[in-house]
N, C-alpha and C. Protein backbone atom coordinates (compact mmCIF):
# COMPACT_ATOMS: atom_id res chain seq x y z
N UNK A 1 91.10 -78.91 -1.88
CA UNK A 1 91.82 -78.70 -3.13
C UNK A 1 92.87 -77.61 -2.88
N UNK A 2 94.16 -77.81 -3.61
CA UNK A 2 95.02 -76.83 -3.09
C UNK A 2 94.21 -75.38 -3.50
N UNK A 3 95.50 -74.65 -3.41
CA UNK A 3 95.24 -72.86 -3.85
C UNK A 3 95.48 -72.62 -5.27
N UNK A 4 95.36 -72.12 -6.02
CA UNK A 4 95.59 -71.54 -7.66
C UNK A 4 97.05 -70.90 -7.05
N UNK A 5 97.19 -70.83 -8.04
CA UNK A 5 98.81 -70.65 -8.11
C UNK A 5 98.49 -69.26 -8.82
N UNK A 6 99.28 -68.02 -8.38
CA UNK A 6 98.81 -66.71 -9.50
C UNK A 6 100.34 -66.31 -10.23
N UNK A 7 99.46 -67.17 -11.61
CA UNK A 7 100.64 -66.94 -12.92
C UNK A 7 99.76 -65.54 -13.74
N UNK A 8 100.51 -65.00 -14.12
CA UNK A 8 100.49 -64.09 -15.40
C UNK A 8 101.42 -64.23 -16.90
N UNK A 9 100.53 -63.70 -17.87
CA UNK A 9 101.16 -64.04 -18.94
C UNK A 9 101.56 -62.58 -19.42
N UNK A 10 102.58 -62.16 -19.88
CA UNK A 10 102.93 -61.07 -20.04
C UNK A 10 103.93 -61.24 -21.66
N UNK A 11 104.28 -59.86 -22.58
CA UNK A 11 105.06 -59.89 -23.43
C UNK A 11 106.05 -59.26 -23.15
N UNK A 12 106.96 -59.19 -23.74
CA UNK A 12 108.38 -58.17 -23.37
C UNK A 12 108.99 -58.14 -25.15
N UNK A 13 109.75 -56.71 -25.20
CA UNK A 13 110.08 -56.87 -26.86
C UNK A 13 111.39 -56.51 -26.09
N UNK A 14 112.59 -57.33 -26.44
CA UNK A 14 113.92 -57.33 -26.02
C UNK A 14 114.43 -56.51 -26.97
N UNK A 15 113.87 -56.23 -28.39
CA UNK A 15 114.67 -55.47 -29.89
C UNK A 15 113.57 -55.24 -30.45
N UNK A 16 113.34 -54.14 -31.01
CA UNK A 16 112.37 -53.57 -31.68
C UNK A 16 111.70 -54.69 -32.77
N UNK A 17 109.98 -54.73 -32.64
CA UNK A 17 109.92 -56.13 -33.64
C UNK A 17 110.26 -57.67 -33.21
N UNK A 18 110.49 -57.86 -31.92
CA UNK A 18 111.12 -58.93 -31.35
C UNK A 18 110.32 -59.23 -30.02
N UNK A 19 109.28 -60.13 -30.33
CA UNK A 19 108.25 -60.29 -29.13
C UNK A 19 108.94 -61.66 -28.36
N UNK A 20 108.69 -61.59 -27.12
CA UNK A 20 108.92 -62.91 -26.16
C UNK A 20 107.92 -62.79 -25.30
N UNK A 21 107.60 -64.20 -25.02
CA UNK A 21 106.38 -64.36 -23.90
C UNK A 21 107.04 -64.15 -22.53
N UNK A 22 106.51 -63.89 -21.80
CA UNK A 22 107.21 -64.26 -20.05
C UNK A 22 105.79 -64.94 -19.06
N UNK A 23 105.98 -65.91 -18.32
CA UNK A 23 105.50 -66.45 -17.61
C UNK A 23 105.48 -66.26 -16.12
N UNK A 24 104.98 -65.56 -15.21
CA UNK A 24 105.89 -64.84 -13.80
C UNK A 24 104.68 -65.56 -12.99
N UNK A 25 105.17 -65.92 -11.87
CA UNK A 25 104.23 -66.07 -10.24
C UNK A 25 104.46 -65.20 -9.44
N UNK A 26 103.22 -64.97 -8.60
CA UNK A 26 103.25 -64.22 -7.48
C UNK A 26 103.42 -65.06 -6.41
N UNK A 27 104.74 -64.82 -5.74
CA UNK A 27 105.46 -66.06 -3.89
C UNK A 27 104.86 -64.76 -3.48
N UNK A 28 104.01 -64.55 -2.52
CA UNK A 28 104.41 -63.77 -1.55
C UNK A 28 103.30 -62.04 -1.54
N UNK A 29 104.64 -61.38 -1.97
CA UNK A 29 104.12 -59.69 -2.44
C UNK A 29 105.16 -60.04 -3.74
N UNK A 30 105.68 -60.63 -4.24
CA UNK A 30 106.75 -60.40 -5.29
C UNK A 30 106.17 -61.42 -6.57
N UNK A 31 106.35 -60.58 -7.65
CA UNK A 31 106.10 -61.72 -8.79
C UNK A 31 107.94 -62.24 -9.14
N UNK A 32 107.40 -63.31 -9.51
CA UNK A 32 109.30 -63.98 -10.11
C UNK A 32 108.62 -64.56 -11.35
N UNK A 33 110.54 -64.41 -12.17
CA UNK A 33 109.70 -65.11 -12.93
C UNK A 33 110.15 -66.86 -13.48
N UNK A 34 109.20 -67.46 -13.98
CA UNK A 34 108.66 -68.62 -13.59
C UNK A 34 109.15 -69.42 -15.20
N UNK A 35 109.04 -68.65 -16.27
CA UNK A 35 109.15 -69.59 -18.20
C UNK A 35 109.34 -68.00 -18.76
N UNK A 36 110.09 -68.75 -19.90
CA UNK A 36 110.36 -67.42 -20.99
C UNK A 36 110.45 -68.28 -22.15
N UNK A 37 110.21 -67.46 -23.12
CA UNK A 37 110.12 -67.93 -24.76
C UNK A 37 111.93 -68.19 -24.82
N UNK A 38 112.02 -68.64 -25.56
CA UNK A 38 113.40 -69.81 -26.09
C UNK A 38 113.73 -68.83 -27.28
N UNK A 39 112.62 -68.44 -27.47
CA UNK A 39 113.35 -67.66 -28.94
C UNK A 39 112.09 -66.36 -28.98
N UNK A 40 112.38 -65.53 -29.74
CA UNK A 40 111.42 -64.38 -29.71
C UNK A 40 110.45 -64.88 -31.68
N UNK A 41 109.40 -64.44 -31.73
CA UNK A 41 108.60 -63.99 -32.86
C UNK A 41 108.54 -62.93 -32.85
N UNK A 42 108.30 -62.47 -34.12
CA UNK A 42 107.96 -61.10 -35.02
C UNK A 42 106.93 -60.50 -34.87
N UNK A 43 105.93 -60.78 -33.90
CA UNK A 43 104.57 -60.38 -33.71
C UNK A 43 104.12 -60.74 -32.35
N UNK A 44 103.74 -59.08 -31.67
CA UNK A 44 103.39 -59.48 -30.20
C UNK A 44 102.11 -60.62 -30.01
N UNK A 45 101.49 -60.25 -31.45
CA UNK A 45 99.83 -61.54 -31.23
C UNK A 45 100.50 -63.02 -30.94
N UNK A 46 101.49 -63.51 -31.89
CA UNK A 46 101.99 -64.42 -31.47
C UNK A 46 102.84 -65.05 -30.50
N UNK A 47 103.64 -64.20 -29.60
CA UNK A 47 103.99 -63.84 -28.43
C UNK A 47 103.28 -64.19 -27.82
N UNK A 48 102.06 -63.62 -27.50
CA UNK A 48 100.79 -64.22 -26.86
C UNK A 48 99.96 -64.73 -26.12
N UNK A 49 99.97 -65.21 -27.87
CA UNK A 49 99.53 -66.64 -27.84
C UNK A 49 100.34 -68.12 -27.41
N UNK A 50 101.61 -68.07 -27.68
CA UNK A 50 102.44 -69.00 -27.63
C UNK A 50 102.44 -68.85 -25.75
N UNK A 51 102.35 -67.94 -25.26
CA UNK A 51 102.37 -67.59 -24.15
C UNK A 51 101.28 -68.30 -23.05
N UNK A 52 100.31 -67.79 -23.37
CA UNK A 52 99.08 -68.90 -22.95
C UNK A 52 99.10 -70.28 -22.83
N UNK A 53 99.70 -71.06 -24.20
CA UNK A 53 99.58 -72.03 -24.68
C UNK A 53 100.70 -72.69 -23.67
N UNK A 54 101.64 -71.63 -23.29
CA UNK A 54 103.10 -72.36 -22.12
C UNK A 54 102.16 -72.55 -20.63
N UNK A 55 101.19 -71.65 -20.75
CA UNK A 55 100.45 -71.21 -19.34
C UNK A 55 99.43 -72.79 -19.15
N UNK A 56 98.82 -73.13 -19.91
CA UNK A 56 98.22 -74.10 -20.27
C UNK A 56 98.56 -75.25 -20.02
N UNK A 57 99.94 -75.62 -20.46
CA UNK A 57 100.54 -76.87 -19.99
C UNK A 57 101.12 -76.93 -18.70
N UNK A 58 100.71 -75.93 -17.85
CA UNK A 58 101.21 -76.13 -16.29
C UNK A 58 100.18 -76.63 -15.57
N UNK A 59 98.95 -77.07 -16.20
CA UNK A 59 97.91 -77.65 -15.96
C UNK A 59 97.69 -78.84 -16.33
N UNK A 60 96.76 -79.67 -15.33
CA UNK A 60 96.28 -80.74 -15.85
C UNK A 60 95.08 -80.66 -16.19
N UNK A 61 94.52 -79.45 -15.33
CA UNK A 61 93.29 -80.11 -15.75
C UNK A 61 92.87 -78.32 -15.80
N UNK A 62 92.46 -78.04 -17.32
CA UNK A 62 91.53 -76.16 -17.68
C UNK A 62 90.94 -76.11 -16.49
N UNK A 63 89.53 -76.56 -16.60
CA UNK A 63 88.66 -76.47 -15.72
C UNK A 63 88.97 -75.89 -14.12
N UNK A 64 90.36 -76.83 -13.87
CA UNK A 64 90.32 -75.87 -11.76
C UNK A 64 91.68 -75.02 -12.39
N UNK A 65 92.60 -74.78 -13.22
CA UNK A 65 93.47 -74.27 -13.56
C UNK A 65 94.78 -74.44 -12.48
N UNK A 66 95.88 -74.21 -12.26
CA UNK A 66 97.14 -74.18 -12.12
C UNK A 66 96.62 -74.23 -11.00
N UNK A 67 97.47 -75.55 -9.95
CA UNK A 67 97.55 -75.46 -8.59
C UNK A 67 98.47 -75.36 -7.76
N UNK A 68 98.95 -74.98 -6.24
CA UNK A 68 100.20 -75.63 -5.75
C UNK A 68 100.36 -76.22 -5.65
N UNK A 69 99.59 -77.48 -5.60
CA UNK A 69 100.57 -78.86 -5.71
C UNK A 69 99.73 -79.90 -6.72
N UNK A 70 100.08 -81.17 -6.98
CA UNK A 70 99.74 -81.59 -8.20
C UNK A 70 99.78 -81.27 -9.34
N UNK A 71 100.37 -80.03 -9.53
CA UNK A 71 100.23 -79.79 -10.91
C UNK A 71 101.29 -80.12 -11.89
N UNK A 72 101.32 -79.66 -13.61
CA UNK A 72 101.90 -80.74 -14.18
C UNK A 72 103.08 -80.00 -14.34
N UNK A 73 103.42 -79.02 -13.48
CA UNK A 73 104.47 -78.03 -13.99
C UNK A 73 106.27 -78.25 -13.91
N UNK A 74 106.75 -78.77 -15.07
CA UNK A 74 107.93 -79.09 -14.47
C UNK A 74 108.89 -78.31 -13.66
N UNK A 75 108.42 -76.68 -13.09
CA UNK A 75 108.91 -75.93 -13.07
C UNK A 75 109.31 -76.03 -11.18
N UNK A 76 110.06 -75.83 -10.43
CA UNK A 76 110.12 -75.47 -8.93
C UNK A 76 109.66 -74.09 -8.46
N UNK A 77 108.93 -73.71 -7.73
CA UNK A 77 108.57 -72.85 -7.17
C UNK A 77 110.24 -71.89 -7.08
N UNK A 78 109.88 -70.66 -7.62
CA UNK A 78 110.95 -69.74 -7.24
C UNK A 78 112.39 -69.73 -8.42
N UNK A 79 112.09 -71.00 -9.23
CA UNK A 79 113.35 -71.09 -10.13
C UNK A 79 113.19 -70.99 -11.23
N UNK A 80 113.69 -69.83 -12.28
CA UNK A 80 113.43 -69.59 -13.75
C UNK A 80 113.43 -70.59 -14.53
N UNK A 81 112.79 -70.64 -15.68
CA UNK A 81 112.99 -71.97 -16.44
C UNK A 81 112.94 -71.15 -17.86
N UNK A 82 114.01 -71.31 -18.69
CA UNK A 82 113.92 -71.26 -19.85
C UNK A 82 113.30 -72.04 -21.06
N UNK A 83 112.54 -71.80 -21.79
CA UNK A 83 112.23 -73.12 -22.72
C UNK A 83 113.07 -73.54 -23.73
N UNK A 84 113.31 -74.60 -23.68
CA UNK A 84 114.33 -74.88 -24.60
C UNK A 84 113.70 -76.07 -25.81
N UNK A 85 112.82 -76.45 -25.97
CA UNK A 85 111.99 -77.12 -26.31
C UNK A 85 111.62 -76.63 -28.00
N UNK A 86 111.54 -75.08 -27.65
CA UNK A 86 111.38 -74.35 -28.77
C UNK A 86 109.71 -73.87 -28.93
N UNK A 87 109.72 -72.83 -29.18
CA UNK A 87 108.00 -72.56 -28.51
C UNK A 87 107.19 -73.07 -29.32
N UNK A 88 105.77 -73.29 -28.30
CA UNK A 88 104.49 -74.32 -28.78
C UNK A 88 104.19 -73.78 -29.89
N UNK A 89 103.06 -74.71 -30.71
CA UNK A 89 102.72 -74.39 -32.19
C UNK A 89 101.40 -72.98 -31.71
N UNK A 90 101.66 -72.55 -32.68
CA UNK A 90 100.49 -70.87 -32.26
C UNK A 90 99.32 -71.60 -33.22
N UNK A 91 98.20 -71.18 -32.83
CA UNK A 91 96.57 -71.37 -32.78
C UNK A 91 96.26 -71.19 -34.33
N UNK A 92 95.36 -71.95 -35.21
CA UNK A 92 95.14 -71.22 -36.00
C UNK A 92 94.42 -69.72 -35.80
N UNK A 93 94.23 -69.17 -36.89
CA UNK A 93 93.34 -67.76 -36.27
C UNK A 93 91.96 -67.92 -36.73
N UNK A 94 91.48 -67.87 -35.81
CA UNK A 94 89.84 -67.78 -35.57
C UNK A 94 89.65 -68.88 -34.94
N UNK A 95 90.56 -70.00 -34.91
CA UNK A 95 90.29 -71.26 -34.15
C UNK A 95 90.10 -71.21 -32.77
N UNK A 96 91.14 -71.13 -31.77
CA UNK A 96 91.39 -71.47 -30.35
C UNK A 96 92.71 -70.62 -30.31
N UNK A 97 92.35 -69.44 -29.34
CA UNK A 97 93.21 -68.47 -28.50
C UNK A 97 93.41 -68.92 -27.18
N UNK A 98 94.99 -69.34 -26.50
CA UNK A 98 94.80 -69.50 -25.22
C UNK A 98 93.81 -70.63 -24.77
N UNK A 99 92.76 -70.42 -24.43
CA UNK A 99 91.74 -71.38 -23.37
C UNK A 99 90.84 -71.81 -24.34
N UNK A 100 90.47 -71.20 -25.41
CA UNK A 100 89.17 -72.16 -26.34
C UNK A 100 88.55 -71.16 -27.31
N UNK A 101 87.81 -71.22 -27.61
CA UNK A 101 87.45 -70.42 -28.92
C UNK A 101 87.18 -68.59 -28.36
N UNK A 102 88.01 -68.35 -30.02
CA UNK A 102 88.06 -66.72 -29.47
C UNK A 102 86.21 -66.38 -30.05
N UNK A 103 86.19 -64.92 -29.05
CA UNK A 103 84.85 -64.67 -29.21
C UNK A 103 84.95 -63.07 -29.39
């Protein structure tokens, strides 16, 4: 089975009150980065979350999580991708954070 791929999910506030997700890989010794929110929300919780939820769809399958190869990521190794799509729908609350029920 390939290797896990090491993504991190991180926030960044570009303007005070102005959350964006960032999506980064580690090539090497260097993280790059990999997806960014399309648009910012008003709340780092939702930042997030929307964040995860981008992390999520680079998978096919939860269970072995993000691989180097096979995976569903439209993204190229090494090349930024903006979302333009417009960011995923955020979780209800108390429902499903990220990977499955918050605890």
């Amino acid at each position: 089975m390939p290797a896990l791929r090491h993504i991190a999910v991180h926030v960044e506030e570009p303007r005070r009150g102005q959350f964006v997700w960032v999506l980064t890989e580690r090539l090497g010794r260097d993280w790059q980065p990999l997806q960014r929110a399309g648009a910012a929300v008003p709340r780092y919780r939702l930042a997030m979350a929307q964040g995860l939820l981008a992390l999520q769809q680079l998978m096919d399958d939860l269970d072995v999580g993000p691989r180097a190869a096979g995976t569903a990521s439209p993204v190229r190794r090494g090349h930024q991708h903006t979302a333009t799509a417009g960011p995923p729908a955020a979780p209800e609350r108390g429902r499903y954070f990220g990977f499955g029920p918050a605890r």
